[in-house]
N, C-alpha and C. Protein backbone atom coordinates (compact mmCIF):
# COMPACT_ATOMS: atom_id res chain seq x y z
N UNK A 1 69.30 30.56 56.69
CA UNK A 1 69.00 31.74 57.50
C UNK A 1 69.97 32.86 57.10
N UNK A 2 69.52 34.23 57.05
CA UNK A 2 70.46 35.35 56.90
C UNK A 2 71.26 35.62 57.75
N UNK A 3 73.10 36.13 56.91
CA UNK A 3 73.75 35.82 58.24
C UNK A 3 73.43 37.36 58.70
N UNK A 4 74.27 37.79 59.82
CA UNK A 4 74.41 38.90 60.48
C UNK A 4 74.50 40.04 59.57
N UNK A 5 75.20 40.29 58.34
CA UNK A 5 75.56 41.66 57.44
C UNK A 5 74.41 41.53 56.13
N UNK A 6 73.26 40.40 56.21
CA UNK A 6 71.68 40.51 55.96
C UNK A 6 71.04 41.12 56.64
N UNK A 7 70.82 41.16 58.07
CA UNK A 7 69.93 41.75 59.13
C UNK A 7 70.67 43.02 58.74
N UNK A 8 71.95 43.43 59.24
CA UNK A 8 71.73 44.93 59.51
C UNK A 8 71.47 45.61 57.92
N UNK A 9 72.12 45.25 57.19
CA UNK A 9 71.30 45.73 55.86
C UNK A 9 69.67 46.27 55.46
N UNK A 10 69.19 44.56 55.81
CA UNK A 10 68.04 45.37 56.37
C UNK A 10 67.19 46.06 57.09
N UNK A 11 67.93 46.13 58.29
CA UNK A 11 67.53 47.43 59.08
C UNK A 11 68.06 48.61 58.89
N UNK A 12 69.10 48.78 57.60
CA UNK A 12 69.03 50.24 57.40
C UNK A 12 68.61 50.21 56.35
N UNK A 13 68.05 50.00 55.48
CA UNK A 13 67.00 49.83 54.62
C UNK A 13 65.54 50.35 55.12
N UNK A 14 65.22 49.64 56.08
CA UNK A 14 63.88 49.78 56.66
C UNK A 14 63.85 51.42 57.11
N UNK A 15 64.77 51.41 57.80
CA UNK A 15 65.06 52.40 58.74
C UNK A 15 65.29 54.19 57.27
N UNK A 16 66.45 53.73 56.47
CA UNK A 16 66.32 54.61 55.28
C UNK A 16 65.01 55.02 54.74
N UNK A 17 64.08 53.87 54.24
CA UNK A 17 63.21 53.95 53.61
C UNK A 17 61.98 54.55 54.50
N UNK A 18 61.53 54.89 55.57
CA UNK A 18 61.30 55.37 56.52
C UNK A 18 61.85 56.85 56.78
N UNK A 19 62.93 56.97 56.52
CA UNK A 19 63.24 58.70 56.16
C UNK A 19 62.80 58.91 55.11
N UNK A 20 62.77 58.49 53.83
CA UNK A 20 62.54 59.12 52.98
C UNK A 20 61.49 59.15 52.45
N UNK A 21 60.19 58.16 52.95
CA UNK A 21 58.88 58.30 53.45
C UNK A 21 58.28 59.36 54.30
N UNK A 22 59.05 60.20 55.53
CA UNK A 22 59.10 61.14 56.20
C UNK A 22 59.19 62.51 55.33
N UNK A 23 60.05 62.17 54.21
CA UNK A 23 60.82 63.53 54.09
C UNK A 23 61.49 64.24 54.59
N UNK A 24 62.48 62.91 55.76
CA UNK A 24 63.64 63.84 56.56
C UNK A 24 65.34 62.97 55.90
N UNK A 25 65.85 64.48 56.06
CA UNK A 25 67.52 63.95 55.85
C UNK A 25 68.07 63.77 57.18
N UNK A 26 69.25 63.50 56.73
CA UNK A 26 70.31 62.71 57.57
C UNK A 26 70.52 64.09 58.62
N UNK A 27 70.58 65.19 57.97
CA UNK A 27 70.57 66.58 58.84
C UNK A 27 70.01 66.48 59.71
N UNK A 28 68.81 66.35 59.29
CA UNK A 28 67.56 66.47 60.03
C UNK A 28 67.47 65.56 61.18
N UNK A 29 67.37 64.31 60.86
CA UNK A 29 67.53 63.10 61.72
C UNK A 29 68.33 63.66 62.71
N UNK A 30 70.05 63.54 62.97
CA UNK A 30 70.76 63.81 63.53
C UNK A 30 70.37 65.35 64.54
N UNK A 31 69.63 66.33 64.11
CA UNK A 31 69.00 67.46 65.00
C UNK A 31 68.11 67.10 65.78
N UNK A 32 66.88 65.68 65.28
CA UNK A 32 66.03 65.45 65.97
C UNK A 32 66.79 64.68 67.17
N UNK A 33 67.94 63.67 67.22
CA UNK A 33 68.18 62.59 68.07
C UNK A 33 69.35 63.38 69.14
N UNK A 34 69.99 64.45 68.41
CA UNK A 34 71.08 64.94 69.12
C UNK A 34 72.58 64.33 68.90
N UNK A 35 72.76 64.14 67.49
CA UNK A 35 73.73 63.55 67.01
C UNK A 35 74.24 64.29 66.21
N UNK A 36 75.42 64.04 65.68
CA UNK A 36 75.81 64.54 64.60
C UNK A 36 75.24 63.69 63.00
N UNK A 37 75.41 65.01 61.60
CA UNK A 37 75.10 64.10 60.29
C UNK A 37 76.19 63.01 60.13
N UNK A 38 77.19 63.43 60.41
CA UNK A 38 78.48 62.35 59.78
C UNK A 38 78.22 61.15 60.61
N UNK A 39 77.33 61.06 61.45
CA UNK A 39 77.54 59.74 62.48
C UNK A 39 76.50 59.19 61.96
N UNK A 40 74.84 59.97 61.80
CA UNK A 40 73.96 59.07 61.71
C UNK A 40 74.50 58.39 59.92
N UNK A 41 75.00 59.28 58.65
CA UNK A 41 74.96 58.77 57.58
C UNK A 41 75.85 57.58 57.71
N UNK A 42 77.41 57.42 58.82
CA UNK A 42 78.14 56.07 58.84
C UNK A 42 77.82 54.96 59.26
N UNK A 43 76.28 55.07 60.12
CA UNK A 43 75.60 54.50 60.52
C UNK A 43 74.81 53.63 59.59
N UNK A 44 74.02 54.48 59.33
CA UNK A 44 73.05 53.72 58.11
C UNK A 44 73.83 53.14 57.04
N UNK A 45 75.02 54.21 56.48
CA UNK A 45 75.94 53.22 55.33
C UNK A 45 75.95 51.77 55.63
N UNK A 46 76.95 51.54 56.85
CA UNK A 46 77.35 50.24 57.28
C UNK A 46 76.47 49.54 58.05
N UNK A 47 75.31 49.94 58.27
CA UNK A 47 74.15 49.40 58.70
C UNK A 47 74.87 48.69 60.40
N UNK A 48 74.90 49.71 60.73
CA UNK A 48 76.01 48.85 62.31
C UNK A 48 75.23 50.07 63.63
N UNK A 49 73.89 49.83 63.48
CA UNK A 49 73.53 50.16 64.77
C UNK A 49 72.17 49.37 65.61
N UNK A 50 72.25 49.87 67.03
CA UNK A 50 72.08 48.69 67.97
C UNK A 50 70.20 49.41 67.51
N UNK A 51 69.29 48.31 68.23
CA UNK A 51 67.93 48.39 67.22
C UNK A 51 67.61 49.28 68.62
N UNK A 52 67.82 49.50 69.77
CA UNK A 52 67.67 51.02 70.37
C UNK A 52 67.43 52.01 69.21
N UNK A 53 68.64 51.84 68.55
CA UNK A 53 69.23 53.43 67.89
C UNK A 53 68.02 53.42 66.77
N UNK A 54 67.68 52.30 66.29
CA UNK A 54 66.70 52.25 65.34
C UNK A 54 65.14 52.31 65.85
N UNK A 55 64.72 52.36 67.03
CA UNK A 55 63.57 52.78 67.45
C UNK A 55 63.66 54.26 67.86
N UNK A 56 64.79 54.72 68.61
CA UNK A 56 65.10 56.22 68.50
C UNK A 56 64.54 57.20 67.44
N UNK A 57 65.55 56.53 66.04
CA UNK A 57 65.20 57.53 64.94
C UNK A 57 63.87 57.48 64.52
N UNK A 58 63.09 56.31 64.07
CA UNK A 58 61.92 55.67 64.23
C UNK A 58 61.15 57.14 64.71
N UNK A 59 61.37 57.06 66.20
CA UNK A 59 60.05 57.77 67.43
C UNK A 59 59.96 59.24 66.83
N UNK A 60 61.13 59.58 66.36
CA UNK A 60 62.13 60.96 66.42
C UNK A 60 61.21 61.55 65.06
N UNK A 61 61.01 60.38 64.09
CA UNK A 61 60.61 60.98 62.68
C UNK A 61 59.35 60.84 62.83
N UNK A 62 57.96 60.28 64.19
CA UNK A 62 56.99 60.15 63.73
C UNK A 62 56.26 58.32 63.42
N UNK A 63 57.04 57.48 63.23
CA UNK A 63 56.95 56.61 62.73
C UNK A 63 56.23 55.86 63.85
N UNK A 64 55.01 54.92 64.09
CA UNK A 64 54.42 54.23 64.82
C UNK A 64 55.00 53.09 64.77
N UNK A 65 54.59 52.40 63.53
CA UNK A 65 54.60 50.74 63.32
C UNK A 65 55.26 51.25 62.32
N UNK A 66 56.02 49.52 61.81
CA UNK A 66 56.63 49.62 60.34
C UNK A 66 56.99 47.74 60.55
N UNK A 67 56.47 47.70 59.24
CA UNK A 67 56.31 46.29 58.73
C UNK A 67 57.90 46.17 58.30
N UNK A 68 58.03 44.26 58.93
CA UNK A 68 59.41 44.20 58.07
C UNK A 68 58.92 43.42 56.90
């Protein structure tokens, strides 16, 4: 089984690949959710956010469904 720093990897993967399917940046993101850029990009780097935060950005860009 994948340990824990597999999963969040791939949820910022999913979650990345999903912006850039959008055609939104990290700017952007962060204007839609009410965050700052430097938070959402340390985010996705280290892949260390709660899957709230990942249905947030998700809703924020448009995104319905998304296959893992």
């Amino acid at each position: 089984m994948p340990d824990q720093s597999d999963w969040e990897a791939k949820a910022a993967n999913i979650l990345k690949a999903e912006l850039k399917r959008q055609g939104v940046t990290y700017a952007q993101l962060a204007e839609m959710i009410g965050d700052k850029e430097p938070n959402v990009r340390n985010k996705l780097s280290r892949g260390k956010f709660s899957a709230a935060y990942m249905l947030q950005c998700l809703n924020a860009v448009g995104v319905g469904e998304f296959r893992i």
